[in-house]
PDB file of N, CA and C in Angstrom:
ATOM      1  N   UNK A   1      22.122 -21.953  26.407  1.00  0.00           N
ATOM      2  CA  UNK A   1      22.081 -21.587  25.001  1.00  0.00           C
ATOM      3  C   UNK A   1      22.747 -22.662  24.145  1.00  0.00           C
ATOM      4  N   UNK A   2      24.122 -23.332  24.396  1.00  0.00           N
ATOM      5  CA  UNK A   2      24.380 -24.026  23.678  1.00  0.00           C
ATOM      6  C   UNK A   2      23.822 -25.404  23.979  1.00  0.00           C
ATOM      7  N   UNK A   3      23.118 -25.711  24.973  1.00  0.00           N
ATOM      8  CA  UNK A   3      22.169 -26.893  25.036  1.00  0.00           C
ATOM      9  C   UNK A   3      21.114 -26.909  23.586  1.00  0.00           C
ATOM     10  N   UNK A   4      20.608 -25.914  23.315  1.00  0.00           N
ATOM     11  CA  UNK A   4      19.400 -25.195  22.474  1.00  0.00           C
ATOM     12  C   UNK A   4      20.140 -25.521  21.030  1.00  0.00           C
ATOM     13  N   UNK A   5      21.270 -24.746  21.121  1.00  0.00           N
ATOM     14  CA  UNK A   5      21.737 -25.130  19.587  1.00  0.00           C
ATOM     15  C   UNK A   5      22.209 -26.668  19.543  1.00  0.00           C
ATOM     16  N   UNK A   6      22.549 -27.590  20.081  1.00  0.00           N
ATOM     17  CA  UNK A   6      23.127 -28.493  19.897  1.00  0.00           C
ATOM     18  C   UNK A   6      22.196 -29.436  19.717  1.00  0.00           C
ATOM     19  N   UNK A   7      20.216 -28.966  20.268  1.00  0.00           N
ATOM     20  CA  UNK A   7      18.890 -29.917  19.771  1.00  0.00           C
ATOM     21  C   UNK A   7      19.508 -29.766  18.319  1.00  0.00           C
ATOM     22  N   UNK A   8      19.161 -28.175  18.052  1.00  0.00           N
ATOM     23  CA  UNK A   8      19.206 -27.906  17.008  1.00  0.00           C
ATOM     24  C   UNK A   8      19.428 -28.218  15.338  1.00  0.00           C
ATOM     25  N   UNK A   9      21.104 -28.680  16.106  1.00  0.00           N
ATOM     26  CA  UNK A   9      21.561 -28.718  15.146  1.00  0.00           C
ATOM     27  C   UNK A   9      21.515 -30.036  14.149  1.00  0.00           C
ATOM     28  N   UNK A  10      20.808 -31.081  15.038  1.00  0.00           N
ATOM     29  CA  UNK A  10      20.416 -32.276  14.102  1.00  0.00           C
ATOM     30  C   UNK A  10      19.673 -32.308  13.482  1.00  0.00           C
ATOM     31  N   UNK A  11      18.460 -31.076  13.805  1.00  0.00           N
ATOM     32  CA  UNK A  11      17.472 -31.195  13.313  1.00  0.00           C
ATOM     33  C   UNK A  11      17.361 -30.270  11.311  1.00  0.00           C
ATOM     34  N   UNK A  12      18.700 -29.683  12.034  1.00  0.00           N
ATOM     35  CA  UNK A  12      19.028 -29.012  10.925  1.00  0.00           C
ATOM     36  C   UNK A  12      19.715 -29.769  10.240  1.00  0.00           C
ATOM     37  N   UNK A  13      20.435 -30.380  10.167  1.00  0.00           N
ATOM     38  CA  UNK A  13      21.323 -31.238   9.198  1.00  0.00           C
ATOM     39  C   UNK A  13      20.084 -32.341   8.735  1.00  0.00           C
ATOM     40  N   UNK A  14      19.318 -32.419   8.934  1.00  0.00           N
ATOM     41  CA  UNK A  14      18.213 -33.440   8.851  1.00  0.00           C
ATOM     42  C   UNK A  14      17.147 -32.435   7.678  1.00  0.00           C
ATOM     43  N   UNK A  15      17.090 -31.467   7.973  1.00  0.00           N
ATOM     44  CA  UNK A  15      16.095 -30.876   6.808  1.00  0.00           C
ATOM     45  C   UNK A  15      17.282 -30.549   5.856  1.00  0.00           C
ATOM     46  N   UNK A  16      18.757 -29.697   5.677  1.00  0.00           N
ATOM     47  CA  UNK A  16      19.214 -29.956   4.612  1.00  0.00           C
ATOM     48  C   UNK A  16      19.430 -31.317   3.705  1.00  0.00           C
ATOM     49  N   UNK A  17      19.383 -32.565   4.214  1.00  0.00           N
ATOM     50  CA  UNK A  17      19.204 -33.267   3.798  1.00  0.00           C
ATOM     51  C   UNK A  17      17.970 -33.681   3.139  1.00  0.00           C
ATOM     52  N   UNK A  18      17.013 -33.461   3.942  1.00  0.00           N
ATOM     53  CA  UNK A  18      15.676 -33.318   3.407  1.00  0.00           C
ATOM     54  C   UNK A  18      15.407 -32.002   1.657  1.00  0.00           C
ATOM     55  N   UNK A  19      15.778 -31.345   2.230  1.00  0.00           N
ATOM     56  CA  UNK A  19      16.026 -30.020   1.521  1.00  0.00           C
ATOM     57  C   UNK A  19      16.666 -31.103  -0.222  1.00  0.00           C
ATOM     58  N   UNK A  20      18.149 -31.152  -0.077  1.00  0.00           N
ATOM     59  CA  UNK A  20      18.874 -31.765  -1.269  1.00  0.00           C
ATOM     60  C   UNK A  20      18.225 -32.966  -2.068  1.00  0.00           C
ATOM     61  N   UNK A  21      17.513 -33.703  -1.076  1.00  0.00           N
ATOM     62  CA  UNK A  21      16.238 -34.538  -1.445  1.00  0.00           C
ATOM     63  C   UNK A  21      15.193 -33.976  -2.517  1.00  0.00           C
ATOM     64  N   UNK A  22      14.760 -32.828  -2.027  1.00  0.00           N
ATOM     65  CA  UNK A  22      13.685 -32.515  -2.825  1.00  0.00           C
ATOM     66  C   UNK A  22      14.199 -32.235  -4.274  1.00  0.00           C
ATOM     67  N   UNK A  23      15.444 -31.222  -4.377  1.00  0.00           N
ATOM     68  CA  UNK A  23      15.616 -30.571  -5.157  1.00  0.00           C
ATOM     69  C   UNK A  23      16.194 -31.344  -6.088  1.00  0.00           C
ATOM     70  N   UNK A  24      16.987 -32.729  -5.642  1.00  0.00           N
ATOM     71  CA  UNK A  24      17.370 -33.598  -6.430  1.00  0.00           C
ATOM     72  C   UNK A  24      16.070 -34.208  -7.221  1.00  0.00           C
ATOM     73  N   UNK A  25      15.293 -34.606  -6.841  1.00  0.00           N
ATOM     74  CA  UNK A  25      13.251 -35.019  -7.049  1.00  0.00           C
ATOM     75  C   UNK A  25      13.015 -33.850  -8.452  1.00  0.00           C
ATOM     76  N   UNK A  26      13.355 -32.996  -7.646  1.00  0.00           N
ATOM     77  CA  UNK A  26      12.719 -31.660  -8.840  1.00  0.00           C
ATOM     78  C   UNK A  26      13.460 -31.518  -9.966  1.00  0.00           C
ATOM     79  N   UNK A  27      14.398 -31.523 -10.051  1.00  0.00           N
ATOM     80  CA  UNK A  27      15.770 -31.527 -11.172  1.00  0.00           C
ATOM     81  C   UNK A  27      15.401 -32.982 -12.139  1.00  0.00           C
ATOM     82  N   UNK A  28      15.908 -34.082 -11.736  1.00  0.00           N
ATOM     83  CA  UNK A  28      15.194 -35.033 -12.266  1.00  0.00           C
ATOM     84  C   UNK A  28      13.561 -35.076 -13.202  1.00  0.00           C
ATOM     85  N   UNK A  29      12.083 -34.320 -12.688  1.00  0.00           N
ATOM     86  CA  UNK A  29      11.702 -34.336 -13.085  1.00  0.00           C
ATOM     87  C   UNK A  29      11.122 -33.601 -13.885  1.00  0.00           C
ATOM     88  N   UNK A  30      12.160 -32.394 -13.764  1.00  0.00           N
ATOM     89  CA  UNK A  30      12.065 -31.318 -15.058  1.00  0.00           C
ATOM     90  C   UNK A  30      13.215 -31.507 -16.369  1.00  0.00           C
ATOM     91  N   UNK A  31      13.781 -32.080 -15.920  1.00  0.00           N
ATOM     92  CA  UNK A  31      15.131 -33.323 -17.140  1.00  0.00           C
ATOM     93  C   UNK A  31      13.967 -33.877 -17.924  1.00  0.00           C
ATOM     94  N   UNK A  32      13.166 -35.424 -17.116  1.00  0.00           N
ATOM     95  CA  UNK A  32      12.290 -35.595 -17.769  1.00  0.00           C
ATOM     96  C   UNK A  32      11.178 -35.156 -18.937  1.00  0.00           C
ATOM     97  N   UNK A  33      10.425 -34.088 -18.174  1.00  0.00           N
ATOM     98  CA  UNK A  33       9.458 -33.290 -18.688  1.00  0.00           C
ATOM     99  C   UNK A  33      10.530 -32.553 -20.175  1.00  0.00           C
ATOM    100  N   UNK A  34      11.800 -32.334 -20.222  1.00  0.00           N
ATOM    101  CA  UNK A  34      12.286 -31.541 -20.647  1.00  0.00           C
ATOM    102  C   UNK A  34      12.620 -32.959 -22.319  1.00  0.00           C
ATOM    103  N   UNK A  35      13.080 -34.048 -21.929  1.00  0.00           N
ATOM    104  CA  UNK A  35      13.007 -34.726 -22.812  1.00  0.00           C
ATOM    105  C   UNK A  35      11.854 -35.343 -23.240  1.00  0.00           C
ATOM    106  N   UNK A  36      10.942 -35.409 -22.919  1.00  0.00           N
ATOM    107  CA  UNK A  36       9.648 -35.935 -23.213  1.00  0.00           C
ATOM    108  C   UNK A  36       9.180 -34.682 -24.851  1.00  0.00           C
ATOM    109  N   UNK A  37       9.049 -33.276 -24.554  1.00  0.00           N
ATOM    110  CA  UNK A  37       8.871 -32.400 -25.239  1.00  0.00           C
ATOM    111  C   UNK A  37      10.194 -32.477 -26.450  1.00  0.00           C
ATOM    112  N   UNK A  38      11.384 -32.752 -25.650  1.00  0.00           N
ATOM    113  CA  UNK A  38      12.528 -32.782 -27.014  1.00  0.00           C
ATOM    114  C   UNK A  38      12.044 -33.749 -27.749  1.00  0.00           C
ATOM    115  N   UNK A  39      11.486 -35.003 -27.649  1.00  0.00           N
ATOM    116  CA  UNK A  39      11.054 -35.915 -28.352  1.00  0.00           C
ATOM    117  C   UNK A  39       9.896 -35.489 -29.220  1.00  0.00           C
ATOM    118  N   UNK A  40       9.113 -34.739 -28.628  1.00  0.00           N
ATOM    119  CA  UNK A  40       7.755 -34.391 -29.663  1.00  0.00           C
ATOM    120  C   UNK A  40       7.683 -33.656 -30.783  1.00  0.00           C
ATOM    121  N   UNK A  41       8.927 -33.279 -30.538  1.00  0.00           N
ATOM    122  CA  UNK A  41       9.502 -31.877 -31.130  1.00  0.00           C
ATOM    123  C   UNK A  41      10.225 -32.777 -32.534  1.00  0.00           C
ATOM    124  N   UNK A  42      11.163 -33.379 -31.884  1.00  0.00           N
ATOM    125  CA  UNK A  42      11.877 -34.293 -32.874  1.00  0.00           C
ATOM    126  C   UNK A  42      10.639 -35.469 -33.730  1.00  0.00           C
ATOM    127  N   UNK A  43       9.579 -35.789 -33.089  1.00  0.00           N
ATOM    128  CA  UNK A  43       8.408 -36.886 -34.060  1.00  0.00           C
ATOM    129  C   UNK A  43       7.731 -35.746 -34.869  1.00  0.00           C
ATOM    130  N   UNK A  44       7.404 -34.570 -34.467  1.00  0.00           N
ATOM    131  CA  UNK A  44       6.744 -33.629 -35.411  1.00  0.00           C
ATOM    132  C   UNK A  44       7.821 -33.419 -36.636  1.00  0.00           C
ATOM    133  N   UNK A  45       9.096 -33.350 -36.912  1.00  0.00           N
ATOM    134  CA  UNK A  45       9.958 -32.663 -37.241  1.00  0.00           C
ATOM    135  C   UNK A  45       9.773 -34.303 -38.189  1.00  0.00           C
ATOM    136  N   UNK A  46      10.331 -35.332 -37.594  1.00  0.00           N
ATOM    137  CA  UNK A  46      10.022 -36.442 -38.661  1.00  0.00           C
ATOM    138  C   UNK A  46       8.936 -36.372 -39.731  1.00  0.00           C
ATOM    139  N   UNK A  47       7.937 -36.289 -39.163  1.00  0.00           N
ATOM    140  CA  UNK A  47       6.398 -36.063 -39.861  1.00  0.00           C
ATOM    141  C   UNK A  47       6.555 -35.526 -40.843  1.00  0.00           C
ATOM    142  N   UNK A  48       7.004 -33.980 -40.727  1.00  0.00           N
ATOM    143  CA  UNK A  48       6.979 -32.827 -41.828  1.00  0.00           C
ATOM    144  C   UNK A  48       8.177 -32.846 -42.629  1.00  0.00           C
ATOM    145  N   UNK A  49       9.292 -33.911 -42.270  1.00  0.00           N
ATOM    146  CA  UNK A  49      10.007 -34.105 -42.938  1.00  0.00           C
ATOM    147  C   UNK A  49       9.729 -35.647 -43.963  1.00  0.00           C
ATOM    148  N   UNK A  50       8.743 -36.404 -43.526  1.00  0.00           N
ATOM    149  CA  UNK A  50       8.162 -37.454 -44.314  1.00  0.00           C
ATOM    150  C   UNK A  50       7.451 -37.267 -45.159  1.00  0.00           C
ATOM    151  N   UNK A  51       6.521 -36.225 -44.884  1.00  0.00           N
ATOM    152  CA  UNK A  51       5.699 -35.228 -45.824  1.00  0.00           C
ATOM    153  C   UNK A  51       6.231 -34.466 -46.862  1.00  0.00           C
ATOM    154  N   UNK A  52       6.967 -33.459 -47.165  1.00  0.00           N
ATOM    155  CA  UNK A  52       7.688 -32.640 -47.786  1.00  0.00           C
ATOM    156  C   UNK A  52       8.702 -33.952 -48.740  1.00  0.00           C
ATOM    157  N   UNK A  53       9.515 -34.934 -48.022  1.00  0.00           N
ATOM    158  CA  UNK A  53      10.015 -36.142 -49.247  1.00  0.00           C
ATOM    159  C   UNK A  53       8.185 -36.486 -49.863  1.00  0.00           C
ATOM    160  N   UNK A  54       7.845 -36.844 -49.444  1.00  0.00           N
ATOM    161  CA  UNK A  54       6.471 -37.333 -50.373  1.00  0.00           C
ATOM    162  C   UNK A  54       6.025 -36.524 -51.316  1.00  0.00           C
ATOM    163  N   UNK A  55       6.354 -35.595 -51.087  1.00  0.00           N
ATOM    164  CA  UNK A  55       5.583 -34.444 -51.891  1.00  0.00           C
ATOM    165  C   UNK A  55       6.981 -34.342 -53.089  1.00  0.00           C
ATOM    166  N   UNK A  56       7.756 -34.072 -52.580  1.00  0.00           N
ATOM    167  CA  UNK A  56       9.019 -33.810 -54.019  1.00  0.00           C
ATOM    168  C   UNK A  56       9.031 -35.549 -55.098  1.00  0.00           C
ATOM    169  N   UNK A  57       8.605 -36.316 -53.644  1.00  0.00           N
ATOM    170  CA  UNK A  57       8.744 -37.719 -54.965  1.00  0.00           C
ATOM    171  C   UNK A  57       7.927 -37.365 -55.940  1.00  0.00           C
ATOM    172  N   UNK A  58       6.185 -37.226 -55.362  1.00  0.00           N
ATOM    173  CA  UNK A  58       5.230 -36.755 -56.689  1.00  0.00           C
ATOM    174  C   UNK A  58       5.626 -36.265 -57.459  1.00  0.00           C
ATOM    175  N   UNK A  59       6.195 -34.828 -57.082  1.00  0.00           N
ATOM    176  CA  UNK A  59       6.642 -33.976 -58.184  1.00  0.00           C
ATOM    177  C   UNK A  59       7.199 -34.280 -58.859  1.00  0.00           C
ATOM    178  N   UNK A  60       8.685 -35.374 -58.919  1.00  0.00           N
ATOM    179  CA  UNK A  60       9.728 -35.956 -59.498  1.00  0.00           C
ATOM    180  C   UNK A  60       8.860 -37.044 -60.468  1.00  0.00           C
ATOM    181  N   UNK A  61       7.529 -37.406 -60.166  1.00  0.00           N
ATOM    182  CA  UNK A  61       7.239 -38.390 -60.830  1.00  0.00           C
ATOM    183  C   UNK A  61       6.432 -37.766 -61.827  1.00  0.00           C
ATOM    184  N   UNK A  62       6.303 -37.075 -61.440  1.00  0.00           N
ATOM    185  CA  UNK A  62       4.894 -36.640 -62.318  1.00  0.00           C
ATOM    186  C   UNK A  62       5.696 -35.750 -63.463  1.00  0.00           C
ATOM    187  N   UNK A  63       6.392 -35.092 -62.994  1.00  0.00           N
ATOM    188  CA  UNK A  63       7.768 -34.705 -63.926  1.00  0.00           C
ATOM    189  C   UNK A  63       8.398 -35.318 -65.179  1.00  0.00           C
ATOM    190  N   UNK A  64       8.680 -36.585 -64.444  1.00  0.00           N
ATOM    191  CA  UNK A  64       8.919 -37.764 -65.329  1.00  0.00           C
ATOM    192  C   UNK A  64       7.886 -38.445 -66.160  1.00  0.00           C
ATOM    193  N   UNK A  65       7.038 -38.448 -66.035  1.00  0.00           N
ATOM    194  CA  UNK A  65       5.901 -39.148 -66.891  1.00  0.00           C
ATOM    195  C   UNK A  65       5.121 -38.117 -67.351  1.00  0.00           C
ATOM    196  N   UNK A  66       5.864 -36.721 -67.737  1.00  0.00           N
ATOM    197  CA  UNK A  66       4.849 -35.596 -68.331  1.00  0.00           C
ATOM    198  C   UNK A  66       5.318 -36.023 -69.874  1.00  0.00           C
ATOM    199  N   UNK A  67       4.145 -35.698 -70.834  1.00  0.00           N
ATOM    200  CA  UNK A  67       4.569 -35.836 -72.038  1.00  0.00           C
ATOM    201  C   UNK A  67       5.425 -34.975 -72.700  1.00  0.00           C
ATOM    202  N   UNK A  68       6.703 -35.743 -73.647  1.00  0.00           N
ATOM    203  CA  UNK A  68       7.709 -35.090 -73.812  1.00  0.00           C
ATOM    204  C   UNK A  68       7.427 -33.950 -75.245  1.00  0.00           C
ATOM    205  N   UNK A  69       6.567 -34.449 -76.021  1.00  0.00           N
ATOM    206  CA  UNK A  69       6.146 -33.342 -76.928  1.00  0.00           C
ATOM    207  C   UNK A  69       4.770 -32.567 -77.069  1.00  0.00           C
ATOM    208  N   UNK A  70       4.601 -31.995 -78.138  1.00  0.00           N
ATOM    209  CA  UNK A  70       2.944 -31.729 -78.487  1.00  0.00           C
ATOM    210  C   UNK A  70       2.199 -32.880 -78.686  1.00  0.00           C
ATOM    211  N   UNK A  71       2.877 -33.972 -79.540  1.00  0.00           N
ATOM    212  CA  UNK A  71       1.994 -35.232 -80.382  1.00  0.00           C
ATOM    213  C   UNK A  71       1.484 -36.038 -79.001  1.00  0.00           C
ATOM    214  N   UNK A  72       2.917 -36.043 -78.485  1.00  0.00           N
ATOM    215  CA  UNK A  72       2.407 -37.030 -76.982  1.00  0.00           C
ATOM    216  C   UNK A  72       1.374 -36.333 -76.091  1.00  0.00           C
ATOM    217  N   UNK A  73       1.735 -35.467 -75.516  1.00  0.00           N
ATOM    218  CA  UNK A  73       0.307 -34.523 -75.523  1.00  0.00           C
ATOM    219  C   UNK A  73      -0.952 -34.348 -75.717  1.00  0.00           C
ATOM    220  N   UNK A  74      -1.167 -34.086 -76.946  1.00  0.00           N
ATOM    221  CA  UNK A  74      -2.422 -34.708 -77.143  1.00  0.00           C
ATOM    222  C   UNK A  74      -2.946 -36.011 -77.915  1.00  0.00           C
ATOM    223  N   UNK A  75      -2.310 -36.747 -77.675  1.00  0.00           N
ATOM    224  CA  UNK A  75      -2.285 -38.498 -77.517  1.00  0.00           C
ATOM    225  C   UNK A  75      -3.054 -38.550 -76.360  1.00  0.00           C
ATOM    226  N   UNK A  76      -2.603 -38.306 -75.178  1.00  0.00           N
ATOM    227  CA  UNK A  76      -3.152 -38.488 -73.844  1.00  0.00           C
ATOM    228  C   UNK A  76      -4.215 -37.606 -73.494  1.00  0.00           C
ATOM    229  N   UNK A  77      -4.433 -36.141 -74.583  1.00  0.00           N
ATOM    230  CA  UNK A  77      -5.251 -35.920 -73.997  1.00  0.00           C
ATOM    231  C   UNK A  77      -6.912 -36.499 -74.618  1.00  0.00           C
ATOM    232  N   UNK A  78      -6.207 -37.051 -75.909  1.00  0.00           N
ATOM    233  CA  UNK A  78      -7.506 -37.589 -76.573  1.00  0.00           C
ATOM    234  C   UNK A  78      -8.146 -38.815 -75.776  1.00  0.00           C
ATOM    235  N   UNK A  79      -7.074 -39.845 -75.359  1.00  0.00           N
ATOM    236  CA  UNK A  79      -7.207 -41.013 -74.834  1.00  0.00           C
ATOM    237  C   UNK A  79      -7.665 -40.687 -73.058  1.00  0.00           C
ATOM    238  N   UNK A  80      -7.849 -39.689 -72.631  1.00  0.00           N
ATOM    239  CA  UNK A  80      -8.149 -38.912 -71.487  1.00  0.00           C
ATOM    240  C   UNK A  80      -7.281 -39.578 -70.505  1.00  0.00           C
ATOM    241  N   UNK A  81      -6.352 -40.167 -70.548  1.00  0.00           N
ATOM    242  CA  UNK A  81      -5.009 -40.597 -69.331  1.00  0.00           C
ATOM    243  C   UNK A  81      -4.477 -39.408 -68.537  1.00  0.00           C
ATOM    244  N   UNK A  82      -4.506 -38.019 -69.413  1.00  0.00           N
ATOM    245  CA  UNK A  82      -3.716 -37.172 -68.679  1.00  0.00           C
ATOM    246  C   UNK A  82      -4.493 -36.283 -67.463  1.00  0.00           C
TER     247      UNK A  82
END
């Protein structure tokens, strides 16, 4: 019997090793997978945050170059600029 365990037992220390192998493999490439998506997440988030400034500049501009009275007003609207 202890002939049996003592094949054994290399063969076992040989698949936990094998074993810590894998799981180290797997950990690693769910880290990966896991920052790959944090990144997409973070370029979408740029986007809609590049978008939304673009959009308040318009507004700010168009704001600014609205005519300040009635006369100016329809100044522009005669001259069709507005």
């Amino acid at each position: 019997m202890t002939f049996i365990l003592g094949l054994l037992q290399p063969f076992a220390l040989k698949m936990l090793a094998w074993g810590a192998v894998a799981v180290s493999v797997l950990g690693a490439l769910f880290y990966i997978k896991r920052m790959i998506e944090t990144g997409a997440k973070a370029e979408e988030r740029l986007a809609t945050t590049t978008r939304n400034l673009e959009v308040s500049r318009d507004q700010l501009k168009a704001a600014a170059d609205r005519p300040r009275t009635r006369d100016e007003l329809a100044d522009k609207l005669r001259d069709g600029s507005f």
